[in-house]
Protein backbone atom coordinates (compact mmCIF):
# COMPACT_ATOMS: atom_id res chain seq x y z
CA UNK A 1 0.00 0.00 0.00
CA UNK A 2 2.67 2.66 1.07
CA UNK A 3 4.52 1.57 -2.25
CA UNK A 4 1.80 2.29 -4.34
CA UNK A 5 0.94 5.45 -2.54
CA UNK A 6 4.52 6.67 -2.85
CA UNK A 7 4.34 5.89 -6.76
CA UNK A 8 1.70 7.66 -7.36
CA UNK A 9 2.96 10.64 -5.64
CA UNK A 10 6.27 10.00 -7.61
CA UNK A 11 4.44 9.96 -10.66
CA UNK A 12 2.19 13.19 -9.79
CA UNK A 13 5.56 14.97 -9.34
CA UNK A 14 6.48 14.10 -12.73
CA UNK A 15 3.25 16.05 -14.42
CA UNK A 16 3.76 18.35 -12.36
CA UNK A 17 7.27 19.22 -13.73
CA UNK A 18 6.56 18.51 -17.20
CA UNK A 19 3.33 21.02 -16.90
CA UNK A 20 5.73 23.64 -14.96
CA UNK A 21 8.28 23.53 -17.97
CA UNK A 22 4.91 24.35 -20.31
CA UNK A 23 3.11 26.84 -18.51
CA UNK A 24 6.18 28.15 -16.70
CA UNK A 25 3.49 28.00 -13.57
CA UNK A 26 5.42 29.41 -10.06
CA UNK A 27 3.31 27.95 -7.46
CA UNK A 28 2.37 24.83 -8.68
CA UNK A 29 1.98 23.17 -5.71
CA UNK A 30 -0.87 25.62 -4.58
CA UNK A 31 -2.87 23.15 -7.43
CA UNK A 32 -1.52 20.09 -7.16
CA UNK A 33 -4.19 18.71 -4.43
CA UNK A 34 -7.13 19.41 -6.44
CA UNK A 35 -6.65 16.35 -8.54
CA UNK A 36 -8.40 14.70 -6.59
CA UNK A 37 -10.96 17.57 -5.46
CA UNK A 38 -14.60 16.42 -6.17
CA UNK A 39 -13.46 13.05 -8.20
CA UNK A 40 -13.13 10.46 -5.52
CA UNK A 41 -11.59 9.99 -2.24
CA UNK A 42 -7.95 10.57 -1.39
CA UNK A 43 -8.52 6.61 0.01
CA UNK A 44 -9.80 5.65 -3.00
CA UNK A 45 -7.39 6.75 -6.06
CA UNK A 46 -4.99 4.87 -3.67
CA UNK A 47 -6.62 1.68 -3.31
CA UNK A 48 -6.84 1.46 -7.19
CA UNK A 49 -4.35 -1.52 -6.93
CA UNK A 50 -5.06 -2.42 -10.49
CA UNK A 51 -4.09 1.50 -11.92
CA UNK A 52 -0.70 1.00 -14.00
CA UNK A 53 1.97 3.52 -13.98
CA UNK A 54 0.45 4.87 -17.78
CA UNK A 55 -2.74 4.72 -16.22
CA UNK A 56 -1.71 6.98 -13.33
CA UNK A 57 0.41 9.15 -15.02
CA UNK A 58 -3.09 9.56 -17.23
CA UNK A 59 -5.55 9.85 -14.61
CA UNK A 60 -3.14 12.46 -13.00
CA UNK A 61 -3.04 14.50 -16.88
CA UNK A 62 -7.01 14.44 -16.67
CA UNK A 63 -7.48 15.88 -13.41
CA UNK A 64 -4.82 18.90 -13.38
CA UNK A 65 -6.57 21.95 -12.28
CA UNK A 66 -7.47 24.20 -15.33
CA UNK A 67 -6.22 27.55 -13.62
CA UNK A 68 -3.16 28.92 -12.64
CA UNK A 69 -1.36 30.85 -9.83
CA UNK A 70 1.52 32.76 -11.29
CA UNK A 71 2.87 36.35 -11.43
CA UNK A 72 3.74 35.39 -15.09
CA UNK A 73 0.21 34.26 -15.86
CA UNK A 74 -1.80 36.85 -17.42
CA UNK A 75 -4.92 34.53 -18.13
CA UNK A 76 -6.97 32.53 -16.08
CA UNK A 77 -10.33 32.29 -14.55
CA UNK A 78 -9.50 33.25 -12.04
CA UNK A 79 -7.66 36.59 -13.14
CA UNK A 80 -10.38 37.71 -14.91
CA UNK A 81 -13.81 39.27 -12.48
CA UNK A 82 -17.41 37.81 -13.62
CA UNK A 83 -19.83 40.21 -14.92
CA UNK A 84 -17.12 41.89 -17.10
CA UNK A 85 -19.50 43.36 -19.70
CA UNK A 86 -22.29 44.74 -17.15
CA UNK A 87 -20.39 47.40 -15.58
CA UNK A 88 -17.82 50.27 -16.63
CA UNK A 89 -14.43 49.69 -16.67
CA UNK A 90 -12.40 52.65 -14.57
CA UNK A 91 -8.37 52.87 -15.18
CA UNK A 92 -6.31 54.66 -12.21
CA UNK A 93 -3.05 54.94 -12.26
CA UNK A 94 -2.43 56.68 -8.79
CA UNK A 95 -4.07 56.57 -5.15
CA UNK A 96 -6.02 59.16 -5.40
CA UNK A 97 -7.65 58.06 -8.59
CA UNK A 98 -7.95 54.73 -6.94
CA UNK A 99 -10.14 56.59 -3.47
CA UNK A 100 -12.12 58.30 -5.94
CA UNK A 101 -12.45 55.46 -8.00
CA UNK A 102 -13.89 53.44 -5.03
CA UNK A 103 -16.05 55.98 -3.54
CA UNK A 104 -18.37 56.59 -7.55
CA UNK A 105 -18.21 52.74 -8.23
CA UNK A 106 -21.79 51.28 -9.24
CA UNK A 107 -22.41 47.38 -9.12
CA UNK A 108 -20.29 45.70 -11.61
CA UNK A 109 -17.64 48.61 -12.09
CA UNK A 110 -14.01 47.14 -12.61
CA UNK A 111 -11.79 49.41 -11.33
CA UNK A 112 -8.25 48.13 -13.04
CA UNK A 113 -4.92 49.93 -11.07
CA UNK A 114 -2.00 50.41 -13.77
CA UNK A 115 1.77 48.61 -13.09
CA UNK A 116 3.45 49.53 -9.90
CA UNK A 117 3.68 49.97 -6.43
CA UNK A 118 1.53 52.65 -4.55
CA UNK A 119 2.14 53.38 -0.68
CA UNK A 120 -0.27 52.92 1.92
CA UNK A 121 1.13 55.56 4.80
CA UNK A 122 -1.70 57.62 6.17
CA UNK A 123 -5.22 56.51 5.13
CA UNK A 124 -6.32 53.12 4.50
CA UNK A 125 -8.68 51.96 1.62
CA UNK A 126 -12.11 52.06 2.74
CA UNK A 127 -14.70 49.87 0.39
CA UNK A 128 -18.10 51.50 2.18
CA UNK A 129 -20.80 50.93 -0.37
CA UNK A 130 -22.82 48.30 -1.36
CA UNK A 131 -23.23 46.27 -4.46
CA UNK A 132 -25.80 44.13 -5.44
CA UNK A 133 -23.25 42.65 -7.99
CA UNK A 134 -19.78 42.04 -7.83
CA UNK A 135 -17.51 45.25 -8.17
CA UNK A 136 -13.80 44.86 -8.84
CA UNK A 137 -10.56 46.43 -7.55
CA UNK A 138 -8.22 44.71 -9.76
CA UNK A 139 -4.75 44.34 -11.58
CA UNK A 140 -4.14 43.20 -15.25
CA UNK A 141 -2.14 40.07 -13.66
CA UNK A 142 -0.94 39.01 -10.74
CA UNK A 143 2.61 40.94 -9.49
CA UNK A 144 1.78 43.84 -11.61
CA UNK A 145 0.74 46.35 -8.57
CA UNK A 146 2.19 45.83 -5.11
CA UNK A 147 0.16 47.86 -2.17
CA UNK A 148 2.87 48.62 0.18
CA UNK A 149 0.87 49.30 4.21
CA UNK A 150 2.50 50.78 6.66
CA UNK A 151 -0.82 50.97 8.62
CA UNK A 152 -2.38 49.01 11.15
CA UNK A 153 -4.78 47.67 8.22
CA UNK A 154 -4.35 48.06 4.70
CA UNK A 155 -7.82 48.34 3.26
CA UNK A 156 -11.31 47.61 5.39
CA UNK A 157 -14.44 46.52 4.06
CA UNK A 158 -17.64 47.64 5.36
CA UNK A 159 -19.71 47.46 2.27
CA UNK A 160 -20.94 44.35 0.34
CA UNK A 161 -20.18 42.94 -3.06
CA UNK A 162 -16.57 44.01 -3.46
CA UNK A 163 -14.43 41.76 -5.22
CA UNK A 164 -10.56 41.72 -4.71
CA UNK A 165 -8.54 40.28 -7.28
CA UNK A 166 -4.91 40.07 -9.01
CA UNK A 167 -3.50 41.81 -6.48
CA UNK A 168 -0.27 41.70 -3.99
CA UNK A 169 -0.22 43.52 -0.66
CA UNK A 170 2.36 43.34 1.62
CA UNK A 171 3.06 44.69 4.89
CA UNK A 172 6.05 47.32 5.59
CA UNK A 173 5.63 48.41 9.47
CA UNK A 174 9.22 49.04 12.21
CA UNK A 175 7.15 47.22 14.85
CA UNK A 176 5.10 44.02 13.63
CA UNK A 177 1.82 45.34 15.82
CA UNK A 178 1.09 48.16 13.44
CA UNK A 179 0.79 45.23 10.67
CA UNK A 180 -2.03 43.69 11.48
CA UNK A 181 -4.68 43.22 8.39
CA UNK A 182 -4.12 43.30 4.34
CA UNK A 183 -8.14 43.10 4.47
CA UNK A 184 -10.49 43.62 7.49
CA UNK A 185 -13.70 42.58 6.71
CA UNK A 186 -16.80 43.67 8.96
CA UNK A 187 -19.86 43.86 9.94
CA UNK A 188 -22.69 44.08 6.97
CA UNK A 189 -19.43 43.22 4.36
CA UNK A 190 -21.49 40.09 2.62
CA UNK A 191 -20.09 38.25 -0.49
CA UNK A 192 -16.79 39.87 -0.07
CA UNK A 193 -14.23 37.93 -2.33
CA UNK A 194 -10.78 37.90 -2.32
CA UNK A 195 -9.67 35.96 -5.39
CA UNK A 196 -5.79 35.34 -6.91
CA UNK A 197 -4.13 37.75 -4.37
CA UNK A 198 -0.79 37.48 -2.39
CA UNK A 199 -0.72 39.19 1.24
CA UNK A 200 3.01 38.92 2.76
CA UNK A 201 3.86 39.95 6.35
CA UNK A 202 0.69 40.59 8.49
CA UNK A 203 -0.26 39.27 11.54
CA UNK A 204 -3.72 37.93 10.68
CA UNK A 205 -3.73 38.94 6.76
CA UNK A 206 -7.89 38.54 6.19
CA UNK A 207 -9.79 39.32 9.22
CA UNK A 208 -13.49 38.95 9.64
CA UNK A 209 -15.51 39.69 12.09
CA UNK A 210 -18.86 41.84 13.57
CA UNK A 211 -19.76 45.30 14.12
CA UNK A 212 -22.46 46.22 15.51
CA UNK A 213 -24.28 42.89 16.10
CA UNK A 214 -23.76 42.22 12.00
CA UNK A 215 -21.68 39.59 10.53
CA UNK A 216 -20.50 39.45 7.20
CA UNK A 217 -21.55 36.25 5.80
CA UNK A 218 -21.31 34.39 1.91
CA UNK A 219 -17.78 35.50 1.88
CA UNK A 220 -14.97 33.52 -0.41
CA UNK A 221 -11.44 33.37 -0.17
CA UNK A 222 -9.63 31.76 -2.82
CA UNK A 223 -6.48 31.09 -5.08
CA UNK A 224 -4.48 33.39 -3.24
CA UNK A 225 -1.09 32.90 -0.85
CA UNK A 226 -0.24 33.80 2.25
CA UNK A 227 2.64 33.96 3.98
CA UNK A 228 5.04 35.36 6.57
CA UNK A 229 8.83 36.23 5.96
CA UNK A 230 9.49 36.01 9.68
CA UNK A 231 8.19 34.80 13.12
CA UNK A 232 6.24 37.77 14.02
CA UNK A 233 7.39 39.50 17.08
CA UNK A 234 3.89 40.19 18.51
CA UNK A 235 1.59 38.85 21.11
CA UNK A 236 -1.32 39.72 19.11
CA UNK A 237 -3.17 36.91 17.40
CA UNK A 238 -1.12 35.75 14.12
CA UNK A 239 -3.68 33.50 11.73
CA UNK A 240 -3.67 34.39 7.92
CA UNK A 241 -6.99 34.02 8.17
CA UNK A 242 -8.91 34.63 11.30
CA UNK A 243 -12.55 34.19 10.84
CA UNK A 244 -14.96 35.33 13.81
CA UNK A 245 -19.05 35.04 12.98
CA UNK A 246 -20.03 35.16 10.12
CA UNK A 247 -22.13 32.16 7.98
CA UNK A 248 -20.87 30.33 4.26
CA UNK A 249 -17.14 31.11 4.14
CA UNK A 250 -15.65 29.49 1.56
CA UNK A 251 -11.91 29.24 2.05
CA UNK A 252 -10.42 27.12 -0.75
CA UNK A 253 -7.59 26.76 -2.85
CA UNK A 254 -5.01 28.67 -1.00
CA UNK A 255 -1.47 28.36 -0.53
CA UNK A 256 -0.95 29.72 3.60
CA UNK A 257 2.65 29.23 5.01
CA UNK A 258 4.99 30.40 7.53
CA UNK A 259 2.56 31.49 10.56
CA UNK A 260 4.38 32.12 14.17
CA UNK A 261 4.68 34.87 16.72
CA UNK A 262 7.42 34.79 19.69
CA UNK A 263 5.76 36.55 21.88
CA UNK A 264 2.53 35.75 24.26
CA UNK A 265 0.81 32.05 24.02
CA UNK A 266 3.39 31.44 21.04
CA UNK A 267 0.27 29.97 19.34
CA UNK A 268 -0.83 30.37 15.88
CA UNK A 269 -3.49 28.85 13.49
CA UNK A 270 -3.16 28.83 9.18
CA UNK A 271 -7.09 29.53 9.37
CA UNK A 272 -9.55 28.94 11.80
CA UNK A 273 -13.55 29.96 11.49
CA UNK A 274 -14.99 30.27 15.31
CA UNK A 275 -17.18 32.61 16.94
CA UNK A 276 -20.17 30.98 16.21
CA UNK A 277 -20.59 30.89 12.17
CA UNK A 278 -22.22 27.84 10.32
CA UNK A 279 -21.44 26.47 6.91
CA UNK A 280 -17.93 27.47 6.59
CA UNK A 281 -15.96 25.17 4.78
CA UNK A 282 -11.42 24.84 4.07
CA UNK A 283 -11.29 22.60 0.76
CA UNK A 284 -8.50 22.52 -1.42
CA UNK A 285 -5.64 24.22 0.28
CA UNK A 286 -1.87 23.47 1.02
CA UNK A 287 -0.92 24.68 4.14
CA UNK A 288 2.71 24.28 5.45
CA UNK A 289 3.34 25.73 8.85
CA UNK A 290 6.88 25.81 8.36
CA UNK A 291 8.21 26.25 4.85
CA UNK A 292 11.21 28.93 4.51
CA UNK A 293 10.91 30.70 8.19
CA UNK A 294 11.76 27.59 10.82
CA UNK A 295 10.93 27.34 14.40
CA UNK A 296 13.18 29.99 16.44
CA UNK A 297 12.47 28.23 20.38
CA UNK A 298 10.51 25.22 21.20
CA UNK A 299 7.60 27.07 22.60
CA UNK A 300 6.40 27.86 19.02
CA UNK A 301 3.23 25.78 18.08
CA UNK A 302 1.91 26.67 14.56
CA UNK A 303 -1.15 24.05 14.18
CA UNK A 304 -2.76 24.06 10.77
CA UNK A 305 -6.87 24.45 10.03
CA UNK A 306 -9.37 24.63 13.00
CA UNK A 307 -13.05 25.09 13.31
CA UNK A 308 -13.29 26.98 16.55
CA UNK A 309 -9.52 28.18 17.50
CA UNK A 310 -8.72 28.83 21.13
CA UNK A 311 -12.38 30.21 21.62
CA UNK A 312 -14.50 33.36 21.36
CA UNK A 313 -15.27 35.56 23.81
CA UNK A 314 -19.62 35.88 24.21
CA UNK A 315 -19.20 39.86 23.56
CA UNK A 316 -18.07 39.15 20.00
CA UNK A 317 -20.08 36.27 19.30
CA UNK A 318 -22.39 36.12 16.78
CA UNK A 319 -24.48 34.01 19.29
CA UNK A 320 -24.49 32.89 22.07
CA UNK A 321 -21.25 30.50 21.25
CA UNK A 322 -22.87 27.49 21.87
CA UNK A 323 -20.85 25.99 19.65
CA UNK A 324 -18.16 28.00 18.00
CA UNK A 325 -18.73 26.99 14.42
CA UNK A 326 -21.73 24.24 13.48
CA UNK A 327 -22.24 22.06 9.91
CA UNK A 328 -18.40 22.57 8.89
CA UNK A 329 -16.04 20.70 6.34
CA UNK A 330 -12.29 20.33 5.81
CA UNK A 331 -11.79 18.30 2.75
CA UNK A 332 -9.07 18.01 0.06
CA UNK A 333 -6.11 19.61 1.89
CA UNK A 334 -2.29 19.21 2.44
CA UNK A 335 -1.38 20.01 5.89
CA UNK A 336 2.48 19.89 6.48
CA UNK A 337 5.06 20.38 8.25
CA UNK A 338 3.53 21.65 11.94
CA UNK A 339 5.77 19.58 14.09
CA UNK A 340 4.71 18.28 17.48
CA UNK A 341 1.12 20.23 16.96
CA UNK A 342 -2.10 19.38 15.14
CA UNK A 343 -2.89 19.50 11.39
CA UNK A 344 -6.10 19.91 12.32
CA UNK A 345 -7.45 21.12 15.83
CA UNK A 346 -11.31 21.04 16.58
CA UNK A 347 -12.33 22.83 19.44
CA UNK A 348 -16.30 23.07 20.37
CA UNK A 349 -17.90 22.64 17.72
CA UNK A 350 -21.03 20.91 16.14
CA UNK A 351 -21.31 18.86 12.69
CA UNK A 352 -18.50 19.03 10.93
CA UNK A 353 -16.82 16.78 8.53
CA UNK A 354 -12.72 15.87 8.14
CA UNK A 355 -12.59 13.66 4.71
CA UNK A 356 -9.66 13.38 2.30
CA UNK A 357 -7.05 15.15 3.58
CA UNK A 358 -3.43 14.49 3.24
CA UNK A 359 -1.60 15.29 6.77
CA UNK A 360 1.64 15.11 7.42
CA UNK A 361 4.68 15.87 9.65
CA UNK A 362 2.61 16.92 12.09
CA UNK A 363 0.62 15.62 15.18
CA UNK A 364 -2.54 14.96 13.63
CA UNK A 365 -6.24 15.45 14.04
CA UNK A 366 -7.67 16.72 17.29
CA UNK A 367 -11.52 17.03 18.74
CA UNK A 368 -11.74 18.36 21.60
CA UNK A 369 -14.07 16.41 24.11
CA UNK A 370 -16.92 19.45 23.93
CA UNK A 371 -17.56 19.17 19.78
CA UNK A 372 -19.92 16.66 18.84
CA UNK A 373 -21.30 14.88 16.06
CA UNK A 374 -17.57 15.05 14.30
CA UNK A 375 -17.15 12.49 10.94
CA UNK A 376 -13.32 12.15 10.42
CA UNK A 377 -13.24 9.97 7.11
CA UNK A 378 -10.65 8.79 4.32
CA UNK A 379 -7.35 10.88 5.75
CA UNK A 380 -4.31 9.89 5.41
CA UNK A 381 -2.35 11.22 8.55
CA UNK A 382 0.91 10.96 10.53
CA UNK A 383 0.73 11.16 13.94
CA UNK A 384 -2.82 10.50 15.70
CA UNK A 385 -6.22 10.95 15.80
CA UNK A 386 -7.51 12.03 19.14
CA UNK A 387 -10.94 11.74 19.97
CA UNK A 388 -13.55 10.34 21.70
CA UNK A 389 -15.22 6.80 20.74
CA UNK A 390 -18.97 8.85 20.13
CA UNK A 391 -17.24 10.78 16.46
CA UNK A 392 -17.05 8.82 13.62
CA UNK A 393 -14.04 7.30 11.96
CA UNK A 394 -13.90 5.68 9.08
CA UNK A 395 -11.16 4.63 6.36
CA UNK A 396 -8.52 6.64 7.55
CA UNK A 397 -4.92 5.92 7.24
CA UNK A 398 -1.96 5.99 9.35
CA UNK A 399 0.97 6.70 7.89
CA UNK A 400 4.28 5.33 9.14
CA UNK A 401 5.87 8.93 10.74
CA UNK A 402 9.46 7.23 10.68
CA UNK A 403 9.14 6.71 6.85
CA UNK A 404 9.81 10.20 4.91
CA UNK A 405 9.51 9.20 1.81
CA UNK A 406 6.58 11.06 0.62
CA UNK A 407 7.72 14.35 3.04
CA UNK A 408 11.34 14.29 0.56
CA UNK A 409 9.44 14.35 -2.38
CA UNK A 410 6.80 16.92 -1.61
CA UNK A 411 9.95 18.95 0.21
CA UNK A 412 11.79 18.97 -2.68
CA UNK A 413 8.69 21.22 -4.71
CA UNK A 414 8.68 23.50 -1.59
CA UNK A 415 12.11 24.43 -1.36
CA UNK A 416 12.01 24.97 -5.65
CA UNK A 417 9.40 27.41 -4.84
């Protein structure tokens, strides 16, 4: 079994290559665990004893994910906004084009920034209004415009239907507390979508969460990366993305790396949703909790994807926190690399499902004892799975944590990256 799983891997490697040298496609790896995405379990394609290396190496060709994630890509559905044709299309070329830009945009507007890097110093972005459909801030392609933030927060969304897309912002503060959001999404912010972005050096680089007893709900965030060039030195909560309230958050094919603070608990989550949402859902991601920026002390713990984090306070609930986050799913991601902590860390919540995930180098899955009703089916894991006998287990496998194997290969793409 661990031959043929190795093989396979071996032999997804190879495509992966051979479609890098065609595409010339930078973050590959951000894609390559959507093969399997919505085809058939991660259990599955590996118990297909009969599959022959041409028949893998096929299967593998099939299921490549038709987008890409590349500052040389110009083209991809991803770069492009929907409902191109139904709005105006508004060219700025400096930051106070872009403030004006923002503040006249009607639904559907695509507001397009021209090459280069504009500095955020004084006064953040502030997306106010509301759209009944989508409108854009955007760049032609990925690593065109670079927002530079010197500010606590970078832009903050209080107004619905705003799209984000194509677009890198990265955080350039002295002191690593006045970095704290790329994008701060609040209150009344529904569908809010950030979409083939890269946010570098924050503390928690998408933060969501209430104002004013409203929660911003149907949000998306997907096809972007982030990541940290440092351990933050900062008690403050560091999680890329930090969810609080709010219902149907998609988070899905992102590439989140590098997460850690030195300061305080030490403690710091790729993503959690808590505070008391339903119908969030992680699908599709690679998370690697350390990738270029190691451990500095042994008190670091970077765990990887949690519904309900290290709790919510009741004042900034969006109930009463029965449960922190109810009628969940994590499905279809790599977790990697957290060390003696948890790929996945469930802490009071209430239906949610754990299927298909690839975990490794790390300490596993955890439930804590007050979730319920908790299906963990069809990982593959190294380390454990802790939980009580009342969740539900089924088809999982353990993977042999002395064997590295499939760790070298996979390491070998990261540190190309």
């Amino acid at each position: 079994m661990k031959k043929l799983f190795s093989c396979c891997l071996l032999i997804l490697l190879i495509a992966m290559v051979w479609l890098a040298k065609l595409n010339e496609v930078d973050y590959l790896l951000v894609r390559y665990w959507t093969l399997f995405a919505g085809h058939q379990s991660v259990h599955a394609f590996f118990e297909k004893s009969q599959m022959t290396q041409t028949d893998s190496y096929q299967f593998l060709l099939n299921y490549i994910p038709q987008y890409t994630f590349s500052e040389n890509a110009v083209t991809s559905p991803h770069s492009q906004p929907p409902f191109a044709s139904l709005g105006k299309i508004i060219h700025v070329s400096d930051m106070e084009q872009l403030r004006t830009a923002i503040e006249q945009a009607s639904d559907a507007d695509i507001i397009k920034i021209a090459k280069g890097e504009y500095q955020l110093s004084s006064n953040k972005l502030r997306l106010t209004k509301h759209h009944n459909t989508p409108t854009t801030i955007m760049a032609e392609q990925l690593g065109d415009v670079k927002l530079i933030s010197s500010l606590i927060e970078a832009i903050l969304v209080t107004g619905s239907g705003w799209r984000l897309n194509n677009l890198v912002i990265e955080g350039q503060c002295q002191i690593d507390n006045q970095c704290e959001h790329a994008v701060h999404i609040v209150g009344k912010a529904d569908n809010s979508h950030l979409v083939n972005n890269k946010f570098v050096n924050f503390n928690a680089h998408i933060k969501v969460n209430g104002l004013s007893g409203a929660f911003p709900n149907e949000g998306k965030i997907a096809h972007n990366m982030l990541i940290n060039q440092w351990v933050r030195k900062t008690p403050n909560p560091v999680t890329p993305v930090d969810i609080v309230g709010g219902n149907n958050w998609q988070v899905t094919h992102n590439f989140i790396a590098d997460f850690a603070k030195s300061q305080g608990n030490q403690t710091s989550y790729a993503a959690f949703l808590k505070g008391g949402g339903q119908y969030g859902a992680f699908s599709d991601n690679i998370v690697i909790c350390s990738w270029k920026v190691p451990p500095t002390t042994f008190a670091e713990k970077r765990l990887g994807l949690s519904f309900g984090g290290g709790g919510t306070g009741k004042s900034v609930c969006q109930n009463d926190c029965r449960f922190e986050h109810s009628n969940g799913l994590i499905e279809h991601n790599l977790i990697m690399n957290c060390g003696q902590e948890h790929a996945i860390y469930i802490n009071n919540s209430h239906s949610i499902q754990i299927k298909n995930n690839l975990l490794l180098s790390s300490f596993g899955i955890q439930i804590n004892d007050s979730s319920d009703k908790i299906e963990i089916v069809n990982n593959f894991y190294q380390g454990g799975i802790y939980a009580s006998s009342q969740q539900t287990q089924i088809n999982n496998s353990k993977l042999d944590y002395q064997d590295t194997s499939i760790n070298n290969l996979i390491n070998r793409f990261i540190e190309e990256m």
